[in-house]
Protein backbone atom coordinates (compact mmCIF):
# COMPACT_ATOMS: atom_id res chain seq x y z
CA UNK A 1 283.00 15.59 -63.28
CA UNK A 2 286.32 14.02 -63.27
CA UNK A 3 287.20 11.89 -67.14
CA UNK A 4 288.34 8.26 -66.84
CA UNK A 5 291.42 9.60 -67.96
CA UNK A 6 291.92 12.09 -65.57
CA UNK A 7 291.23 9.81 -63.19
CA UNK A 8 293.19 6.87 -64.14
CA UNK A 9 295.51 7.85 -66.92
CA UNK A 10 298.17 9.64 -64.58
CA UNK A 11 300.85 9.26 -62.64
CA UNK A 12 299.31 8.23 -59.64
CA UNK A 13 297.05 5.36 -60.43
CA UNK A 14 298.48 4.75 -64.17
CA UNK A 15 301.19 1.86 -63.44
CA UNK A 16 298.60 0.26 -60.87
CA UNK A 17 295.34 0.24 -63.80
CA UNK A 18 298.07 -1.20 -66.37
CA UNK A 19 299.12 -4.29 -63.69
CA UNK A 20 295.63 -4.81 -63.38
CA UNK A 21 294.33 -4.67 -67.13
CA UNK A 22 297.17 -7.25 -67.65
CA UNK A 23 296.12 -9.82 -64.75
CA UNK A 24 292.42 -9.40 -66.46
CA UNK A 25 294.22 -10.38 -69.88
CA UNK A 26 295.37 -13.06 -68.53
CA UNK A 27 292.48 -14.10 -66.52
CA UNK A 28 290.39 -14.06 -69.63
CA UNK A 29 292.80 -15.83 -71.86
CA UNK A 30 293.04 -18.51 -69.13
CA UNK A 31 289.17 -18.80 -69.26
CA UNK A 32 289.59 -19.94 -72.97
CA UNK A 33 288.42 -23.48 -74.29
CA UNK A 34 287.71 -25.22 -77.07
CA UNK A 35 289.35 -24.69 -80.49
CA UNK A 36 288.82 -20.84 -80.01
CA UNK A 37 290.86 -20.82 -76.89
CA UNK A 38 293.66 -22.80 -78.51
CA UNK A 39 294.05 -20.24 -81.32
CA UNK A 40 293.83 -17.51 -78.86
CA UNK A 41 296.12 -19.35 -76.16
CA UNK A 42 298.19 -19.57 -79.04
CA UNK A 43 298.64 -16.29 -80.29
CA UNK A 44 298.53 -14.50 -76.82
CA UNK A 45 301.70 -17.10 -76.66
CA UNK A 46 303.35 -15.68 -79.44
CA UNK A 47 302.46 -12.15 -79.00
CA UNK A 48 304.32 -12.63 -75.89
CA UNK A 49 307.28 -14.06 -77.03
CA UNK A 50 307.96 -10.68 -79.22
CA UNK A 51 309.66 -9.39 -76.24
CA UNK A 52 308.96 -8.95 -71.97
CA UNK A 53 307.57 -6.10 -72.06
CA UNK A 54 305.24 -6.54 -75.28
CA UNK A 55 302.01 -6.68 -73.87
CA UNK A 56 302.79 -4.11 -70.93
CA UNK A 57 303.91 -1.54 -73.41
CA UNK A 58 300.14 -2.17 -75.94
CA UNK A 59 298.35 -1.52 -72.82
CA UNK A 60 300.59 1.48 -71.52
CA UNK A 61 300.07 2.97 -75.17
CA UNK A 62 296.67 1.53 -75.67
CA UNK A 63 295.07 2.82 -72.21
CA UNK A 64 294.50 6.64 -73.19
CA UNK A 65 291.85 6.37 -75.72
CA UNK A 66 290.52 2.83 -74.18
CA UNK A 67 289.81 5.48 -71.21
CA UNK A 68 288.64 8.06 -73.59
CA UNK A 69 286.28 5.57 -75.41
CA UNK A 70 284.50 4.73 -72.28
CA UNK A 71 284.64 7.85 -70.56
CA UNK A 72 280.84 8.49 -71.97
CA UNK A 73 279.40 4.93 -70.54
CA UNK A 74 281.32 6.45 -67.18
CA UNK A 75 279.95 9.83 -67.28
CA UNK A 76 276.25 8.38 -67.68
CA UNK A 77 276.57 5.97 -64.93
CA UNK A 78 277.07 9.13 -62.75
CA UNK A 79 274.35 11.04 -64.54
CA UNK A 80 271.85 8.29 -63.40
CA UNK A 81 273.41 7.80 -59.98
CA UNK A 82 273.77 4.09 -60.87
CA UNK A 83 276.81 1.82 -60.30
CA UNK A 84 279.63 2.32 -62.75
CA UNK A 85 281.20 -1.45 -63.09
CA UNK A 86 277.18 -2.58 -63.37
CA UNK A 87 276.06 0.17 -65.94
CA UNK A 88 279.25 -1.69 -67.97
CA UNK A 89 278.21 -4.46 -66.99
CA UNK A 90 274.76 -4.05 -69.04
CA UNK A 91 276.10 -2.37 -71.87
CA UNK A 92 278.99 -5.23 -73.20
CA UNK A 93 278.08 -4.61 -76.72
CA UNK A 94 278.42 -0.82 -76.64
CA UNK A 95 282.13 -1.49 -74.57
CA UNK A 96 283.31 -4.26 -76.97
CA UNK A 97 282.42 -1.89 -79.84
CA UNK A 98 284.27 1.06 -78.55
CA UNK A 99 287.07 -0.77 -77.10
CA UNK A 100 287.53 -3.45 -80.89
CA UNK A 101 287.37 0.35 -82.73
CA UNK A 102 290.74 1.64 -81.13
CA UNK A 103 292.26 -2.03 -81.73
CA UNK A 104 291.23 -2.40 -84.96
CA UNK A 105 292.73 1.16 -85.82
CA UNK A 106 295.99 0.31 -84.58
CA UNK A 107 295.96 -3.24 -85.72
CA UNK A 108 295.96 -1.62 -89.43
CA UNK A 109 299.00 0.20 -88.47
CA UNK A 110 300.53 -1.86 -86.76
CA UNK A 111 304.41 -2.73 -88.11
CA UNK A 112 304.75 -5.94 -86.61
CA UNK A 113 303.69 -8.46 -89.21
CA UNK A 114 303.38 -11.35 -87.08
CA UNK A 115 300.94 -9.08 -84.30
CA UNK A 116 298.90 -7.71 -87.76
CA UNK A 117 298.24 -11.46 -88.78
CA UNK A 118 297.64 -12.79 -85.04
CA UNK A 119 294.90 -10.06 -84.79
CA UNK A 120 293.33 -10.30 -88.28
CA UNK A 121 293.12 -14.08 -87.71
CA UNK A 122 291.14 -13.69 -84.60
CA UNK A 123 289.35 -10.67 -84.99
CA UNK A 124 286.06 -12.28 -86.36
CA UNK A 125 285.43 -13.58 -83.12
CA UNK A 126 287.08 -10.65 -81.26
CA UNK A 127 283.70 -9.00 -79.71
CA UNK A 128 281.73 -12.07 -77.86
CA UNK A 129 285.22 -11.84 -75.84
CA UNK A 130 285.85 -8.73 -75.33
CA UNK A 131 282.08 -8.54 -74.15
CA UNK A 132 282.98 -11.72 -71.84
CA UNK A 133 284.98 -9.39 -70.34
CA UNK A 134 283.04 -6.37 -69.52
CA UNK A 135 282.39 -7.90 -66.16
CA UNK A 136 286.12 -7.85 -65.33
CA UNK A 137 286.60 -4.48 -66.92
CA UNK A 138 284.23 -3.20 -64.88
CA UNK A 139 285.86 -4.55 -61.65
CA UNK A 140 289.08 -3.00 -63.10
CA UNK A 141 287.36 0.51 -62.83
CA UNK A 142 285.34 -0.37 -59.74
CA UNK A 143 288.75 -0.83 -57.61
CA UNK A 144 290.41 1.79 -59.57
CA UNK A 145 287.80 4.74 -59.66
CA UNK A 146 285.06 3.10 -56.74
CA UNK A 147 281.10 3.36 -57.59
């Protein structure tokens, strides 16, 4: 069986899984309220304004070992002939954990100060989003990889 990677890491589908991960960035930041969406609103502003490209780039170098990480929720999905995007779908805590491991990694080596202090400022609260967003994720794959 094909890896997530392999599937969506290359040439061919690599640019169109980035364009999407970013509209899903956005779409969750948008969904934001309350004084945790103002912080987060806040620093997704900032993070932005380090240059255009900023947030394409972290996904572009991010997306190999985000694929990597899930590749095993993937592969059981297919194992169990169920639906991919659902079998993320009812594992968010497993995702967010994977997923907040590779960020947190690179958030302690990061260079940038100002990204470093953004993330360590939000990062308490980082997995009930990123488990809000499985659901998206998993449309992300669905459109990108089908089942």
């Amino acid at each position: 069986m094909a890896t997530l990677l392999e599937l969506l890491g290359g040439p061919a589908k690599r640019a169109a899984v980035i364009d999407d991960a970013l509209r899903v960035l956005d779409a969750e930041v948008e969904d934001k309220s309350g004084f945790g969406g103002i912080a987060i609103k806040t620093a997704f502003k900032l993070v932005r304004g380090i240059s255009p490209d900023f947030l394409r780039n972290t996904v572009d170098h991010l997306l190999d070992d985000f694929l990597k990480a899930l590749d095993p929720i993937y592969q059981e999905a297919l194992q169990r002939g169920v639906d991919a995007r659902q079998h993320m779908t009812n594992n968010p805590d497993r995702v967010a954990d994977l997923l907040l491991a590779i960020t947190d990694g690179r958030a302690a080596r990061a260079k940038n100060q100002m990204v470093k202090k953004a993330y360590e400022k939000l990062r308490d609260g980082a997995k009930k989003h990123v488990e809000a967003a499985v659901p998206r994720l998993g449309d992300l794959f669905a459109r990108h990889v089908g089942n």
